[in-house]
N, C-alpha and C. Protein backbone atom coordinates (compact mmCIF):
# COMPACT_ATOMS: atom_id res chain seq x y z
N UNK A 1 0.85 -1.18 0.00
CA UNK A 1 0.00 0.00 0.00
C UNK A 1 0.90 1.24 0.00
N UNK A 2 0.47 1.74 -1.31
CA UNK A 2 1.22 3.41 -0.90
C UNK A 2 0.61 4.25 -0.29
N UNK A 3 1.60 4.96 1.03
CA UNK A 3 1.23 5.40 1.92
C UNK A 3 1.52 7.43 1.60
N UNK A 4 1.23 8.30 1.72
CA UNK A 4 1.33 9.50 1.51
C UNK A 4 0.97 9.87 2.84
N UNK A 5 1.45 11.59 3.24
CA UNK A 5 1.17 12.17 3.90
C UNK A 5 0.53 13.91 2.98
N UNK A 6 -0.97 14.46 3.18
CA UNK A 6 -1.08 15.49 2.48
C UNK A 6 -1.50 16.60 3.65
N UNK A 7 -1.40 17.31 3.41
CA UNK A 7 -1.47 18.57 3.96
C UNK A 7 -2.75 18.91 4.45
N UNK A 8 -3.69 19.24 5.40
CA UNK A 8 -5.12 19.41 5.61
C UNK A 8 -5.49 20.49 5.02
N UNK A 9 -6.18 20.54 4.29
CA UNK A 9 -6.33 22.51 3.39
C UNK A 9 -7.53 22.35 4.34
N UNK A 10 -8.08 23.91 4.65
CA UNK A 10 -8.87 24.44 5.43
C UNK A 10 -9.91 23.85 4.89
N UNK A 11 -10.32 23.81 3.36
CA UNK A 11 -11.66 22.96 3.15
C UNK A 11 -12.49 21.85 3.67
N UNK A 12 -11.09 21.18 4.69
CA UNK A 12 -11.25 19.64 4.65
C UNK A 12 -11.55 19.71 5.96
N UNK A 13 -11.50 20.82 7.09
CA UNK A 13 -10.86 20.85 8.39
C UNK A 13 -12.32 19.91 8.92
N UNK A 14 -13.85 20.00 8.26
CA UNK A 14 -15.10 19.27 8.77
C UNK A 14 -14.51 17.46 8.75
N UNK A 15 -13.70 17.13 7.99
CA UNK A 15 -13.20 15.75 7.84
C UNK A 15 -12.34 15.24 9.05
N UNK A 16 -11.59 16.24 9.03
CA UNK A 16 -10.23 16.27 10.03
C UNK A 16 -10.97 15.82 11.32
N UNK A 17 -12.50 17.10 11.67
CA UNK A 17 -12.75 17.28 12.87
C UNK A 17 -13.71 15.90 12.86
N UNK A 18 -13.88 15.72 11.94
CA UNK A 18 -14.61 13.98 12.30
C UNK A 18 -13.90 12.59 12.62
N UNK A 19 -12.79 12.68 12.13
CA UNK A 19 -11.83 12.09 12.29
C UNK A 19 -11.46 11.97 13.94
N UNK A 20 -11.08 13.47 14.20
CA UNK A 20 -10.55 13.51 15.85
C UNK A 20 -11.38 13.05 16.64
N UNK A 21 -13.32 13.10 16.25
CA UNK A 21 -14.60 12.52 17.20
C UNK A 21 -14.07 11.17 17.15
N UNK A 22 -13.64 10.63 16.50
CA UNK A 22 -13.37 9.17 16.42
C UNK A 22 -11.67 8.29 17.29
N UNK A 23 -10.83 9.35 17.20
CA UNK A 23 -9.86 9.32 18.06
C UNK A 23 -9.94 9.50 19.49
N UNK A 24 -10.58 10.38 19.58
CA UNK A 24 -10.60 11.13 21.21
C UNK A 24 -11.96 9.65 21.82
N UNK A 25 -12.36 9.53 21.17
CA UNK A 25 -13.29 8.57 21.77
C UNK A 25 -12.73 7.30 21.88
N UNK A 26 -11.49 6.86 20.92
CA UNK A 26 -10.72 5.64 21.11
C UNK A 26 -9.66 5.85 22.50
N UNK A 27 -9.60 6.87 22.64
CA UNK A 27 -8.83 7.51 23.87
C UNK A 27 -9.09 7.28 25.21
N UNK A 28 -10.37 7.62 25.03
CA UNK A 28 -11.10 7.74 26.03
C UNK A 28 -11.43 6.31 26.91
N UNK A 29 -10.39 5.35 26.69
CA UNK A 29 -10.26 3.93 26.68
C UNK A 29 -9.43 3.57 27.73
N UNK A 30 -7.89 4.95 27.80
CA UNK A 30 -7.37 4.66 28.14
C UNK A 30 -7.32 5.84 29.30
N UNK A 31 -7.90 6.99 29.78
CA UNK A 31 -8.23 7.92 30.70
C UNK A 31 -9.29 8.40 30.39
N UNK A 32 -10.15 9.28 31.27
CA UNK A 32 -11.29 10.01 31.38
C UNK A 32 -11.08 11.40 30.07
N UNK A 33 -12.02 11.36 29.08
CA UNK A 33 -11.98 13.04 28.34
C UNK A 33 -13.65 13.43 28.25
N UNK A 34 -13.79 14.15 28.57
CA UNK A 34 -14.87 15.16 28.92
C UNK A 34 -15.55 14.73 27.50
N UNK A 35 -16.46 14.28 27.39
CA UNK A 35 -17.68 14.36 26.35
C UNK A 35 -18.59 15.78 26.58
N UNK A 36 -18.91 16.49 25.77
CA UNK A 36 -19.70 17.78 25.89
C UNK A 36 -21.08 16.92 25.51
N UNK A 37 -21.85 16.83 26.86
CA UNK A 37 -23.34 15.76 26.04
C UNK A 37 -24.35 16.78 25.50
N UNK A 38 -24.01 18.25 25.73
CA UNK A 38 -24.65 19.24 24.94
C UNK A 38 -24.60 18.98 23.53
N UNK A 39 -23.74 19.03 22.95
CA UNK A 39 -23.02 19.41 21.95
C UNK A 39 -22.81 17.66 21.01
N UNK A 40 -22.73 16.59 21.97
CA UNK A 40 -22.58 15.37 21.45
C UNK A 40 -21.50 15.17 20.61
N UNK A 41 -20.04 15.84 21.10
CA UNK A 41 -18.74 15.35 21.29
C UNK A 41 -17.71 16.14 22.20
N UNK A 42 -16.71 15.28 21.29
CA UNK A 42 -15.97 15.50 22.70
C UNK A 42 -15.13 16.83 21.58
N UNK A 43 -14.24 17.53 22.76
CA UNK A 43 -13.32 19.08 22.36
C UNK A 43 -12.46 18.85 22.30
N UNK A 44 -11.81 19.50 21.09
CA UNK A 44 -10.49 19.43 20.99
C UNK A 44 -10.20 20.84 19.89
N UNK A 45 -9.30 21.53 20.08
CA UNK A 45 -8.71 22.70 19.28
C UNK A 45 -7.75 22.63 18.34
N UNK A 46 -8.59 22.51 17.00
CA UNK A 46 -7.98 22.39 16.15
C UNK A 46 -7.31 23.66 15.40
N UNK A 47 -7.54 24.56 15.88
CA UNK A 47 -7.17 25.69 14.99
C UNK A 47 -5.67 26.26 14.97
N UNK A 48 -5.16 25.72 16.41
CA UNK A 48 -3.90 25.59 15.92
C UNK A 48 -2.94 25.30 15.02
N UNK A 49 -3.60 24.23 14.27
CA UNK A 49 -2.76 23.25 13.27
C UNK A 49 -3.48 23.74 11.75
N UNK A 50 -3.72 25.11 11.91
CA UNK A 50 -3.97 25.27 10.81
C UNK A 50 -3.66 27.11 10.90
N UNK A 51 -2.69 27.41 11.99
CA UNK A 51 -1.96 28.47 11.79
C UNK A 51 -0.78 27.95 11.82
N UNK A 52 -0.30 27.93 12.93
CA UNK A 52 1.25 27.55 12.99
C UNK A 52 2.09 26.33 13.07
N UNK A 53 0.84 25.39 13.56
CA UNK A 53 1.08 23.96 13.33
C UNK A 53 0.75 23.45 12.01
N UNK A 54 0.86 21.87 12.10
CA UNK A 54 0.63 21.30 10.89
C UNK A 54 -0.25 19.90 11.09
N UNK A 55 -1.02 19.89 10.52
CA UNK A 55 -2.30 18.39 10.22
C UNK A 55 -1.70 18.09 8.74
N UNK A 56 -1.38 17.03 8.83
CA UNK A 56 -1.88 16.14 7.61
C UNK A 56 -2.70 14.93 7.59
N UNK A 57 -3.07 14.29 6.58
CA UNK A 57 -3.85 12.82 6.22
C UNK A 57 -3.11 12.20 6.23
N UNK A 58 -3.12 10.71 6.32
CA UNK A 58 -2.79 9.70 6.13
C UNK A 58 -3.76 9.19 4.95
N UNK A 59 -2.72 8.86 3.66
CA UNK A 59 -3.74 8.78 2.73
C UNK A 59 -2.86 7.52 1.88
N UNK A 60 -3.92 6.71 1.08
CA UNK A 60 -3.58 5.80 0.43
C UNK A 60 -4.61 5.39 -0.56
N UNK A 61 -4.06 6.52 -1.84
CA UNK A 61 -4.88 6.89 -3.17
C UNK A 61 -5.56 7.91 -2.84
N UNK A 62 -6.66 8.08 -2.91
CA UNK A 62 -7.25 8.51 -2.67
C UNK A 62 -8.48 8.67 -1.16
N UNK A 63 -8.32 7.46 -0.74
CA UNK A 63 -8.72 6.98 0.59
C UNK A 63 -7.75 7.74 1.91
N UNK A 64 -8.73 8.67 3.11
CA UNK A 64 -8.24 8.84 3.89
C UNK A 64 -8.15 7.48 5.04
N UNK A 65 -6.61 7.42 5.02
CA UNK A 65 -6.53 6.35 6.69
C UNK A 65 -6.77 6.80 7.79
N UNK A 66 -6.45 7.70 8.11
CA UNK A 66 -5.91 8.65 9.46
C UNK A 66 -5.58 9.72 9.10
N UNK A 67 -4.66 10.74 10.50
CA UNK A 67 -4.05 11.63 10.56
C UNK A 67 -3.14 11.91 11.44
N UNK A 68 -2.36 12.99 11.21
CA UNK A 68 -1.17 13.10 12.06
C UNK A 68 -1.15 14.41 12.28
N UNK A 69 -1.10 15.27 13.96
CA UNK A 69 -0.91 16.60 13.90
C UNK A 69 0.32 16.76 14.65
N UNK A 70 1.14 17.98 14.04
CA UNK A 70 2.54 18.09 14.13
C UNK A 70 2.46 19.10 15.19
N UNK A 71 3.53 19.81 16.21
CA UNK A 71 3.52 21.15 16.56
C UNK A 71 4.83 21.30 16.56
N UNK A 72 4.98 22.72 16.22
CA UNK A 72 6.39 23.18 15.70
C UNK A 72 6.39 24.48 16.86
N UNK A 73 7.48 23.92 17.61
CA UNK A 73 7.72 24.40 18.82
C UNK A 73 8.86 25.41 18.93
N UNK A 74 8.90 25.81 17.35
CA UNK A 74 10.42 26.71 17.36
C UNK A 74 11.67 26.30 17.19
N UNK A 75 12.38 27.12 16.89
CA UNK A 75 13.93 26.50 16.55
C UNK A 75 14.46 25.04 16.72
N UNK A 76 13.57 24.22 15.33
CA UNK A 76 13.00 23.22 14.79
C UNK A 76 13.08 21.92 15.96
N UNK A 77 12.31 22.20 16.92
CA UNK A 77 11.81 21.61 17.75
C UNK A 77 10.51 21.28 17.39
N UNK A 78 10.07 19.66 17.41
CA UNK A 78 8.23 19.51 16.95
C UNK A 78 8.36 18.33 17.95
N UNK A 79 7.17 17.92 17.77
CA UNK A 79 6.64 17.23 18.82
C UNK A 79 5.26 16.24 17.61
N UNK A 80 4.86 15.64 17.80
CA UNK A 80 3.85 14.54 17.37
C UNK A 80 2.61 14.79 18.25
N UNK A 81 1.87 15.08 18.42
CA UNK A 81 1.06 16.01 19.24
C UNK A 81 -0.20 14.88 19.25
N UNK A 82 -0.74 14.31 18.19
CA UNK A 82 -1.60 13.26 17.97
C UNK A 82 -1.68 12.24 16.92
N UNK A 83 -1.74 11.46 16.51
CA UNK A 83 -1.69 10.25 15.26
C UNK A 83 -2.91 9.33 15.65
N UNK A 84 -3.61 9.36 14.57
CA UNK A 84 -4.68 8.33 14.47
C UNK A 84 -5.47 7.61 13.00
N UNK A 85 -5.05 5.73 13.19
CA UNK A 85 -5.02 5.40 11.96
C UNK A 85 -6.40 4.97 12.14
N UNK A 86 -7.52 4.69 11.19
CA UNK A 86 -8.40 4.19 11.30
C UNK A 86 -8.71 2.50 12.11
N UNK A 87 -9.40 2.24 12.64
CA UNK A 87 -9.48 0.63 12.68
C UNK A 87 -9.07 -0.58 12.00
N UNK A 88 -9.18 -0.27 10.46
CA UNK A 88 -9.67 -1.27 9.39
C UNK A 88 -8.44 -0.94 8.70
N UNK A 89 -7.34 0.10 8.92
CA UNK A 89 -5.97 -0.07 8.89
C UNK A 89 -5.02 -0.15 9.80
N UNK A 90 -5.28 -0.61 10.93
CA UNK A 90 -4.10 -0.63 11.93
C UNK A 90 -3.25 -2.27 12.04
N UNK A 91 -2.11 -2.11 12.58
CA UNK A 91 -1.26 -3.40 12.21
C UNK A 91 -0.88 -3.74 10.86
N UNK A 92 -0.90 -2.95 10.28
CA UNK A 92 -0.47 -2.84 8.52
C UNK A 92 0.82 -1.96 8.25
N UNK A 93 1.23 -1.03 9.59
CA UNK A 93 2.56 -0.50 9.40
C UNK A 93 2.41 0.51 8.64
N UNK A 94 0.50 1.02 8.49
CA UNK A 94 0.15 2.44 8.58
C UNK A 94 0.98 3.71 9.05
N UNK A 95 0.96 3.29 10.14
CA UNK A 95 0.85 4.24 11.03
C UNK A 95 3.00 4.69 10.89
N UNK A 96 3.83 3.53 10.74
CA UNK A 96 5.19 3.69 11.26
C UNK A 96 5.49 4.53 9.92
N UNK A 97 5.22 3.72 8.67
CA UNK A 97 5.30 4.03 7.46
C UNK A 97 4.85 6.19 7.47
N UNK A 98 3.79 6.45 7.85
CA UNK A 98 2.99 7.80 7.90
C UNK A 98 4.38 8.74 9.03
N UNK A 99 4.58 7.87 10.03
CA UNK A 99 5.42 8.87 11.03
C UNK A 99 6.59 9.05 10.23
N UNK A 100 7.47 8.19 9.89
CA UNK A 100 9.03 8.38 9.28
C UNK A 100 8.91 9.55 8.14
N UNK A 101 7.66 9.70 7.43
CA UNK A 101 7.13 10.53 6.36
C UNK A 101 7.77 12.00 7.23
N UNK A 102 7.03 11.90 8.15
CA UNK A 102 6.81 13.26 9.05
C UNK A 102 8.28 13.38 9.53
N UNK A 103 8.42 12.46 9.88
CA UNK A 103 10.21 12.70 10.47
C UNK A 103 10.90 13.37 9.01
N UNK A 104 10.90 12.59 8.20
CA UNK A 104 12.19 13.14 6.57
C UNK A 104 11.28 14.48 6.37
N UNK A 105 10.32 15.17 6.53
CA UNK A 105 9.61 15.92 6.03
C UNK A 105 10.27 17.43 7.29
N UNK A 106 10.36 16.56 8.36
CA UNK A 106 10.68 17.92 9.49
C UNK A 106 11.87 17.43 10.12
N UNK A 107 12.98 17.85 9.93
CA UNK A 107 14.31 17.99 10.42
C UNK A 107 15.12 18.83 11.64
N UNK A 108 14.95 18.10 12.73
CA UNK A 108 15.32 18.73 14.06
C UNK A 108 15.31 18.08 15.01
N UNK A 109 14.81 18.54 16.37
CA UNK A 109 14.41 18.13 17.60
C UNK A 109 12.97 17.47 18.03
N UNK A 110 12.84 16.18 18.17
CA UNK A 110 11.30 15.47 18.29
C UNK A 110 11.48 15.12 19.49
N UNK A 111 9.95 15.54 19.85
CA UNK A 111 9.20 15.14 21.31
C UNK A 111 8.38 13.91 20.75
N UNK A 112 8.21 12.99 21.39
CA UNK A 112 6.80 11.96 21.34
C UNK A 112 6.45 11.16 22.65
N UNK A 113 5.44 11.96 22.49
CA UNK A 113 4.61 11.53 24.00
C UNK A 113 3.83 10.48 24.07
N UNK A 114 3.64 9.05 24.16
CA UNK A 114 2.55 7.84 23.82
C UNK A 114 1.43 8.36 25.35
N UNK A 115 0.30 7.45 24.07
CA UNK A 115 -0.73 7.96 25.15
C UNK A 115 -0.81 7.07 26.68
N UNK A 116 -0.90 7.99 27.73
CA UNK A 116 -0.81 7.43 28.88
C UNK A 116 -1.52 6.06 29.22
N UNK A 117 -1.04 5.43 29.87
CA UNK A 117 -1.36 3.98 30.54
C UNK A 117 -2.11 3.50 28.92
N UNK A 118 -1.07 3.13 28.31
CA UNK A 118 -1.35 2.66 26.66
C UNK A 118 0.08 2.12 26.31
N UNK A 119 -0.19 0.56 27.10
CA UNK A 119 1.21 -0.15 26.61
C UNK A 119 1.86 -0.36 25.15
N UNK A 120 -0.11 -0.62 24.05
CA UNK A 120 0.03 -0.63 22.63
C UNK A 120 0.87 0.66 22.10
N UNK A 121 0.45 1.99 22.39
CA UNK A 121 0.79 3.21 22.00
C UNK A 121 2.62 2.90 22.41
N UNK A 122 2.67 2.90 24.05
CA UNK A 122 4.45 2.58 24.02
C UNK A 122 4.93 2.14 23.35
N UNK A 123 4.39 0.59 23.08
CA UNK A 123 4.94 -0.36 22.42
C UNK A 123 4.97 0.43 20.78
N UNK A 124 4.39 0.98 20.26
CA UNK A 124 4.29 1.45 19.17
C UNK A 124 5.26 2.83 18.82
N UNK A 125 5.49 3.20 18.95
CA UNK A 125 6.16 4.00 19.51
C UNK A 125 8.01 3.59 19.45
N UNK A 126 8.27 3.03 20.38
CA UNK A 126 9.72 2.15 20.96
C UNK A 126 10.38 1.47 19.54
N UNK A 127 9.01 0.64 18.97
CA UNK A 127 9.43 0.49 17.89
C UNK A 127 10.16 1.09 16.50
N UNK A 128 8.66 2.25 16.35
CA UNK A 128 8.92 2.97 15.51
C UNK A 128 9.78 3.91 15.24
N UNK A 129 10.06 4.57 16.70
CA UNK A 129 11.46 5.59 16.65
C UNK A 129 12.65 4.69 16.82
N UNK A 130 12.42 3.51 17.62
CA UNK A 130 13.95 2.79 17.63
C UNK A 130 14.13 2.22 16.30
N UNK A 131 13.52 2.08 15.23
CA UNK A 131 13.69 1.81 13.61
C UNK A 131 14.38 2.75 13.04
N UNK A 132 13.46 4.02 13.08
CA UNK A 132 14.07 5.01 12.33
C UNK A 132 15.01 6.51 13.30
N UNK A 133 15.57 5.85 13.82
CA UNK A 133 17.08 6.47 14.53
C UNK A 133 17.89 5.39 14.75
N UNK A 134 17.63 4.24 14.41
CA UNK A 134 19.05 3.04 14.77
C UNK A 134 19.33 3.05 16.18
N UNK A 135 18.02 3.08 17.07
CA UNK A 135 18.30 3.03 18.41
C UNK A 135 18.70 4.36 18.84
N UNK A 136 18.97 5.64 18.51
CA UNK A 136 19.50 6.68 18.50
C UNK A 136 18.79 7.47 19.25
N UNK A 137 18.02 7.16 20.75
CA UNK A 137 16.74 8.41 20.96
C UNK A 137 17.07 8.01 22.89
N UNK A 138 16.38 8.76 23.38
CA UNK A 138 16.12 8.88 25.18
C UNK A 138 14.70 8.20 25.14
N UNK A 139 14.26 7.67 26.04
CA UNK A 139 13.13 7.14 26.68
C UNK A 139 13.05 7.49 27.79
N UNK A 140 11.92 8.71 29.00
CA UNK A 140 12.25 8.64 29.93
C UNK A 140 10.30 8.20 30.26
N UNK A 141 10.23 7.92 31.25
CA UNK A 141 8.54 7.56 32.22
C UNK A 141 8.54 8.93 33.02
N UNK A 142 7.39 9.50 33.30
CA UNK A 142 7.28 10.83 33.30
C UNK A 142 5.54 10.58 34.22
N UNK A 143 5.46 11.69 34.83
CA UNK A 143 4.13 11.75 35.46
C UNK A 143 2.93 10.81 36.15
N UNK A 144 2.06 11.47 37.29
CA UNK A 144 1.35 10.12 37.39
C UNK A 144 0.94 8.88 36.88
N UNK A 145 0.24 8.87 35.24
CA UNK A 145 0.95 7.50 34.32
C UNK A 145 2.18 6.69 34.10
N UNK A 146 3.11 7.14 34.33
CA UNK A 146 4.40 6.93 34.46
C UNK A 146 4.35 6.77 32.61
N UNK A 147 3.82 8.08 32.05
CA UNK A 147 3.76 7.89 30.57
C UNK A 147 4.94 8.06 29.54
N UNK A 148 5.38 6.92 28.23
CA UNK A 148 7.02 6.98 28.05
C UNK A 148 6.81 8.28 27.16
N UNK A 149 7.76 9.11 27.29
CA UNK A 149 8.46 10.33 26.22
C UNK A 149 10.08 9.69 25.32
N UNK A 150 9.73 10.00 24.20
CA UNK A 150 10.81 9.82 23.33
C UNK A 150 11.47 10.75 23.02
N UNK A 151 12.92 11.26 22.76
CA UNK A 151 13.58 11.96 22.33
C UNK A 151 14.40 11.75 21.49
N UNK A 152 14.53 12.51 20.43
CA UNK A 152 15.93 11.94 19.37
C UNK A 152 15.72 13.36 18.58
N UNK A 153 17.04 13.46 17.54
CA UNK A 153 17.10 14.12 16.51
C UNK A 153 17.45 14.09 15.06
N UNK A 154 16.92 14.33 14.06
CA UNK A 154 17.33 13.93 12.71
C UNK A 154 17.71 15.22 11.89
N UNK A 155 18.88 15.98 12.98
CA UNK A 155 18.81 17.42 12.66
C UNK A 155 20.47 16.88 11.56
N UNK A 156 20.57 15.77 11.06
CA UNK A 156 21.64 15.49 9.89
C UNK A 156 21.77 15.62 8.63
């Protein structure tokens, strides 16, 4: 499967934000997130990633898989902020294939935070950056989750 990463143009941002109803609720699996039962979802602020951050798709042809939102934290410091592959593509190497994209695409200093008390997410994660740095990164456990953070750089 060819895998692409495209850019979210503002047209699309109603897709994006349907997308995230579907993430934040897979989330919500692994800690408590506020459902608005007014409103009949859950919040999240996207408008960041469509000034100074960056959203893209996870796309293959024409078919959206997922998405990936970037934050660019300055003097090329980013961080992986969220990633989410659909159901009916996960364990297909979606998801590692989509990140390394993002890595050759942004050249610097990476944060990656797996989602708390989410051994799959660690495990996913450990893998994927210990692939593409040759083992080359920090792992530290961090906060009441004792949730893992990754560090490395591909500022070469």
């Amino acid at each position: 499967m060819d895998i692409k990463i495209n850019k979210v143009a503002k047209k699309n941002r109603k897709i994006l934000e349907n997308l995230m109803q579907l993430y934040l609720h897979d989330l919500s699996l692994y800690f408590p997130i506020d459902f608005n039962s007014n409103k009949g979802l859950y919040e999240y602020d996207l408008d960041p990633y469509f000034d100074n951050n960056y959203a893209f798709f996870i796309k293959s042809n024409d078919d959206i898989l997922g998405f990936v939102l970037i934050d660019d934290n300055g003097d090329n410091n980013y961080e992986i902020s969220e990633i989410f592959v659909l159901n009916n593509y996960k364990c297909k190497n979606i998801g590692e294939n989509a990140v390394s994209k993002v890595f050759n695409k942004f050249k610097g200093n990476w944060t990656i935070k797996a989602v708390p008390s989410s051994p799959k997410a660690e495990s996913f994660w450990k893998k994927t950056i210990s692939k593409y740095t040759k083992d080359n990164y920090k792992l530290l456990h961090t906060g009441k989750y004792d949730r893992a953070e990754f560090y490395f750089s591909n500022n070469k």
